[in-house]
N, C-alpha and C. Protein backbone atom coordinates (compact mmCIF):
# COMPACT_ATOMS: atom_id res chain seq x y z
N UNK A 1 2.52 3.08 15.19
CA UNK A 1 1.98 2.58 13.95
C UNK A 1 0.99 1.46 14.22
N UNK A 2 -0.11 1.44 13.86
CA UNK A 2 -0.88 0.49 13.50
C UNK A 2 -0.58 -0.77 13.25
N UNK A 3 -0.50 -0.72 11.57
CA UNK A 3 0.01 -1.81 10.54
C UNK A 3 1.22 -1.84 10.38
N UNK A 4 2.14 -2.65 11.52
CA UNK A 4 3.54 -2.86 11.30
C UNK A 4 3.84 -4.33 10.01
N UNK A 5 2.85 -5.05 9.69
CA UNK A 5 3.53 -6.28 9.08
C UNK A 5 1.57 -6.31 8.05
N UNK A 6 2.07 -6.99 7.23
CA UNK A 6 0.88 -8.06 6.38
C UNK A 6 0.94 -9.00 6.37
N UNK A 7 -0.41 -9.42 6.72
CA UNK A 7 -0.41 -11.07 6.75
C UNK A 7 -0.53 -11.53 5.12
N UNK A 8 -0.04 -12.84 5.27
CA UNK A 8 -0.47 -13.65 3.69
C UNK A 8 -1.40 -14.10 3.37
N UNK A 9 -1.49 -13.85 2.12
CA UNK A 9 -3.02 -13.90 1.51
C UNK A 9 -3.49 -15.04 1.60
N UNK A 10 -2.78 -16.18 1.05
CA UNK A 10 -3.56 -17.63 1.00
C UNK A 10 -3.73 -18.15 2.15
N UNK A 11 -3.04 -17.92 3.40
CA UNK A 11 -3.36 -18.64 4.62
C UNK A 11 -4.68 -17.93 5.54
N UNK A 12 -5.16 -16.57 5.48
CA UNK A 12 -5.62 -15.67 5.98
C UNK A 12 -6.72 -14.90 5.71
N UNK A 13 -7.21 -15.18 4.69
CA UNK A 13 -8.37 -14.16 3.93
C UNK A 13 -7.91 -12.67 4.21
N UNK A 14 -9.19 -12.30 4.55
CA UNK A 14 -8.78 -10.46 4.79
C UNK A 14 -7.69 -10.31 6.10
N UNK A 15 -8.11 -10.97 7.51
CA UNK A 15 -7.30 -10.32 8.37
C UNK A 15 -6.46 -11.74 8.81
N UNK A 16 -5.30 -11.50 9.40
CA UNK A 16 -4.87 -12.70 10.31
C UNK A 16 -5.32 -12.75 11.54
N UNK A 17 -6.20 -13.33 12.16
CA UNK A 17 -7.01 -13.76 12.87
C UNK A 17 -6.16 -13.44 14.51
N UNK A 18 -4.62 -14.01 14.31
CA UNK A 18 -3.85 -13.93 15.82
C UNK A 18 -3.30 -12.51 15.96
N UNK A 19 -3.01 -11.48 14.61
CA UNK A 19 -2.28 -10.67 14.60
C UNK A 19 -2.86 -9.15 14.35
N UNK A 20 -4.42 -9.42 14.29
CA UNK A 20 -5.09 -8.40 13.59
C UNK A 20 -4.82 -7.44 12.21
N UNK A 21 -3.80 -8.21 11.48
CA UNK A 21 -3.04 -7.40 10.68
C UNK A 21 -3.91 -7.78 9.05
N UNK A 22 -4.28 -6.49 8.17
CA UNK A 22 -4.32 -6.98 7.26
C UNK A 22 -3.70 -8.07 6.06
N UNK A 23 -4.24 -8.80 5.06
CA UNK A 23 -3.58 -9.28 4.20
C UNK A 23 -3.31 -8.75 3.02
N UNK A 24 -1.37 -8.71 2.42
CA UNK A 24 -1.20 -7.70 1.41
C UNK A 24 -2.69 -7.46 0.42
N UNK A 25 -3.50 -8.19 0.09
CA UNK A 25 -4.34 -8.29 -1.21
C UNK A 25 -5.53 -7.11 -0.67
N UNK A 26 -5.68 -7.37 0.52
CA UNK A 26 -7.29 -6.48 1.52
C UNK A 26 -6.17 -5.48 1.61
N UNK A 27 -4.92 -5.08 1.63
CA UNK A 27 -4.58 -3.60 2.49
C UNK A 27 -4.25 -3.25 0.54
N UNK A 28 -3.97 -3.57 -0.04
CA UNK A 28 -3.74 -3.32 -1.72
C UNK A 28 -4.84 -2.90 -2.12
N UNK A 29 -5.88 -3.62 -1.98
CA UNK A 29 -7.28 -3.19 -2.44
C UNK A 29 -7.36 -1.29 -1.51
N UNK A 30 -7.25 -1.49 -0.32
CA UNK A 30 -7.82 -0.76 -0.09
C UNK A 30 -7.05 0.80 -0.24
N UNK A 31 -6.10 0.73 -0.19
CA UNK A 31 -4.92 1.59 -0.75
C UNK A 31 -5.26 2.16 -2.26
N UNK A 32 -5.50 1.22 -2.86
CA UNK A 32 -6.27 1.58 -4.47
C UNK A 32 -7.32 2.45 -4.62
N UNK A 33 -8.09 1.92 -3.52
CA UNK A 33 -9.46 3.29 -3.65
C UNK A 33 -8.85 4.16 -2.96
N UNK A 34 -8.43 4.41 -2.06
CA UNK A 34 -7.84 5.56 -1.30
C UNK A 34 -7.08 6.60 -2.29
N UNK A 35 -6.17 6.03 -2.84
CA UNK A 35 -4.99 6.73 -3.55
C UNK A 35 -5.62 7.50 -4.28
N UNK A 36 -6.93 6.34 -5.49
CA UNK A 36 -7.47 7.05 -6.60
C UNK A 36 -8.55 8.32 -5.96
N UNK A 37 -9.41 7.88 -4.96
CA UNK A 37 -10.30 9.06 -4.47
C UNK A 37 -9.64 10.14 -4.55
N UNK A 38 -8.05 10.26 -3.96
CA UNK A 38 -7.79 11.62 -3.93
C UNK A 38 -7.94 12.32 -5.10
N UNK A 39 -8.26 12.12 -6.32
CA UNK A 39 -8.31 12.49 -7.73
C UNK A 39 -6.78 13.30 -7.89
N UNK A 40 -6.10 12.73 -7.70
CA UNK A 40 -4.77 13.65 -7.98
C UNK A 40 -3.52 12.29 -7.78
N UNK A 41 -2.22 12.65 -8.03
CA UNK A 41 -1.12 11.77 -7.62
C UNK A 41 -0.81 11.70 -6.31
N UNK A 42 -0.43 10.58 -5.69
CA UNK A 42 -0.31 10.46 -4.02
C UNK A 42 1.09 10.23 -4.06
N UNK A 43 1.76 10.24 -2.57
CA UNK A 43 3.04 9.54 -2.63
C UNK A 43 2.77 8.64 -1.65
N UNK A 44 3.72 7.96 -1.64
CA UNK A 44 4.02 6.65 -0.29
C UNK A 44 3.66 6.93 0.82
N UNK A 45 4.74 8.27 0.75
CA UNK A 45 4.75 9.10 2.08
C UNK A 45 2.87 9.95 2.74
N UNK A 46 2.10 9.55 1.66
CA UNK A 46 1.03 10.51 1.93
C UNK A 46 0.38 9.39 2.53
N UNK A 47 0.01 7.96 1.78
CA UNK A 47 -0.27 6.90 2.05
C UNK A 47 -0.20 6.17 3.68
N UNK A 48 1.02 6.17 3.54
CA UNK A 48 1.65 5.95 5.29
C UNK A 48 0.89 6.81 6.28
N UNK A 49 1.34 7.85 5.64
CA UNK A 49 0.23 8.88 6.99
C UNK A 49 -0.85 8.51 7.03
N UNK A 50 -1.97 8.37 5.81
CA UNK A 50 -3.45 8.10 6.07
C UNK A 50 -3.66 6.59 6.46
N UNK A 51 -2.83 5.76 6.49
CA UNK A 51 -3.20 4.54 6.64
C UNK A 51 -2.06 4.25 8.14
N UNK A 52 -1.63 4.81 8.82
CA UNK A 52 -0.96 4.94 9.83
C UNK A 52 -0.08 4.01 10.15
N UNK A 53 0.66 3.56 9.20
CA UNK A 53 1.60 2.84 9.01
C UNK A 53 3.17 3.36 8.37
N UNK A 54 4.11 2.95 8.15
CA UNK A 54 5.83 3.29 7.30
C UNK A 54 5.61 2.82 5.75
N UNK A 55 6.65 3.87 5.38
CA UNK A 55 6.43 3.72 3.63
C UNK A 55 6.71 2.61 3.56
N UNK A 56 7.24 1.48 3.80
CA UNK A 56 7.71 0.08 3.56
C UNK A 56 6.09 -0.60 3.63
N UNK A 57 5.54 -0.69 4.56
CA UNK A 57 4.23 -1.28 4.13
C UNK A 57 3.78 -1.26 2.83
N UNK A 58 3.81 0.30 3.06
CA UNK A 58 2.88 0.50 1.28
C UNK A 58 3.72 0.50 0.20
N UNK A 59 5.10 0.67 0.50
CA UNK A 59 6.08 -0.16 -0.80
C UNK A 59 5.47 -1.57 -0.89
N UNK A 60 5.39 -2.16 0.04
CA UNK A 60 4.59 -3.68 -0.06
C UNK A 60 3.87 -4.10 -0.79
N UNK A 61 2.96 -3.28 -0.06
CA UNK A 61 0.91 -3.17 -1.01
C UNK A 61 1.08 -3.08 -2.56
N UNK A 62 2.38 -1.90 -2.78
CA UNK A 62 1.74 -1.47 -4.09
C UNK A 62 2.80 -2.73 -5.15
N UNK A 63 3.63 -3.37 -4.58
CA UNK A 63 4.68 -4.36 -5.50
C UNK A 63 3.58 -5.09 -5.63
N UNK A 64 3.20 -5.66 -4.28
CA UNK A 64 2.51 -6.78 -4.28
C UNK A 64 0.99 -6.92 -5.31
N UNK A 65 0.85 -5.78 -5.78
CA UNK A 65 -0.50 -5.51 -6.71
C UNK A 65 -0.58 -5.67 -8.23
N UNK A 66 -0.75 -5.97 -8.68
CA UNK A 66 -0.73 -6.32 -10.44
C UNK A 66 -1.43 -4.74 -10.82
N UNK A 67 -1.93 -4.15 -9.77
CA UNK A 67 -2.54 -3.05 -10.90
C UNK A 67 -1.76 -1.95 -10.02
N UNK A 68 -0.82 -1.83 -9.65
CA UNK A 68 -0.24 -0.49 -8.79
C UNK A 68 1.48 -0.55 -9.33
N UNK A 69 2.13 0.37 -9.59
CA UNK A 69 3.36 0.22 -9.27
C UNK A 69 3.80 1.95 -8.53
N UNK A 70 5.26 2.18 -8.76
CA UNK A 70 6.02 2.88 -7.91
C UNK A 70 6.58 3.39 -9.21
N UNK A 71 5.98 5.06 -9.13
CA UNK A 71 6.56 5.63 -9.90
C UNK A 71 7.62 6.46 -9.39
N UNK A 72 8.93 7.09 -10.52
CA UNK A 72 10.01 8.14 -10.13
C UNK A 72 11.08 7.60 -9.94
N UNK A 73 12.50 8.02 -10.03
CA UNK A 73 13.94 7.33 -10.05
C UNK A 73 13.39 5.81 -8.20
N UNK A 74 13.99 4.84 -8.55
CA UNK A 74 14.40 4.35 -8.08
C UNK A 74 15.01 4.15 -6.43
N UNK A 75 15.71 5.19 -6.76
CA UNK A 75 16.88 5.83 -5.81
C UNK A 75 16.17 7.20 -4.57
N UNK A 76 15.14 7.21 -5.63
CA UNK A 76 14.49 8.67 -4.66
C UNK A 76 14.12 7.43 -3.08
N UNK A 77 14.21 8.48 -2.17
CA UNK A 77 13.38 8.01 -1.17
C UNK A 77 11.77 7.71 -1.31
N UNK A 78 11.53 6.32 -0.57
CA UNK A 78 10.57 5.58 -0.67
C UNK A 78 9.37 6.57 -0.80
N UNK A 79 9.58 7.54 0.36
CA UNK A 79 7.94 8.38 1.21
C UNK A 79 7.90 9.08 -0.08
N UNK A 80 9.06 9.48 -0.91
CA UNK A 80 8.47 10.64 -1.94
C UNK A 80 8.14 10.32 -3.52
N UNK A 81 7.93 8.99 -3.58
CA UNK A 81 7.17 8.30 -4.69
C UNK A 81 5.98 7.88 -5.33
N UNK A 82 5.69 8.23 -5.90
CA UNK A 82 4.00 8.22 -6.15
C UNK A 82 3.53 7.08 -6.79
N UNK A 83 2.21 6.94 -5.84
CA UNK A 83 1.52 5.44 -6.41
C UNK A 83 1.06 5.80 -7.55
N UNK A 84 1.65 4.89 -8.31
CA UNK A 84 0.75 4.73 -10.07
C UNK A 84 -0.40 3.92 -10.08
N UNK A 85 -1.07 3.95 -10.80
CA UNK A 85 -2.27 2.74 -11.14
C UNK A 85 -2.11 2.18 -12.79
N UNK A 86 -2.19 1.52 -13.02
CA UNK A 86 -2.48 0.97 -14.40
C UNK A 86 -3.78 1.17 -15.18
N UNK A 87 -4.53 1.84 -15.97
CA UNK A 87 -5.65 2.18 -16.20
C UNK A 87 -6.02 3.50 -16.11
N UNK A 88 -4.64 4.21 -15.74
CA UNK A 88 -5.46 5.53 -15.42
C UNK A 88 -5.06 6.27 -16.61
């Protein structure tokens, strides 16, 4: 995996400088255009693959976003949940 961790936003801008790791807000953003380009519903699990990282990252990205949440029971496994957007 790539992107094992996110750095924090206020200390870091886009990347953390020691860790090369994005910050939740730059890997959220960019997850947002990704998801929506596909013109269709994504899951976690689709996410992870294209961004070469574990559904827990992008469980991350998408909490951490005011305009994303996690749609489908709860309980389902993470990979098979689909990113929502707000606006759509």
């Amino acid at each position: 995996m790539w992107i094992t961790e996110l750095a924090d936003d206020a200390e870091n801008g886009a990347w953390d400088h020691e860790t090369g790791m994005p910050t939740v807000l730059y890997f959220s953003n960019a997850l947002q255009v990704w998801s929506m380009a596909q013109q269709r519903s994504t899951t976690v699990g689709e996410a992870a693959l294209a961004f070469n990282t574990t559904p827990e990252i992008i469980g991350q990205a998408v909490e951490a976003a005011a305009w994303m949440f996690l749609e489908g029971p709860a309980d389902a496994p993470l990979r098979d949940r689909v990113i929502g957007h707000d606006g759509e």
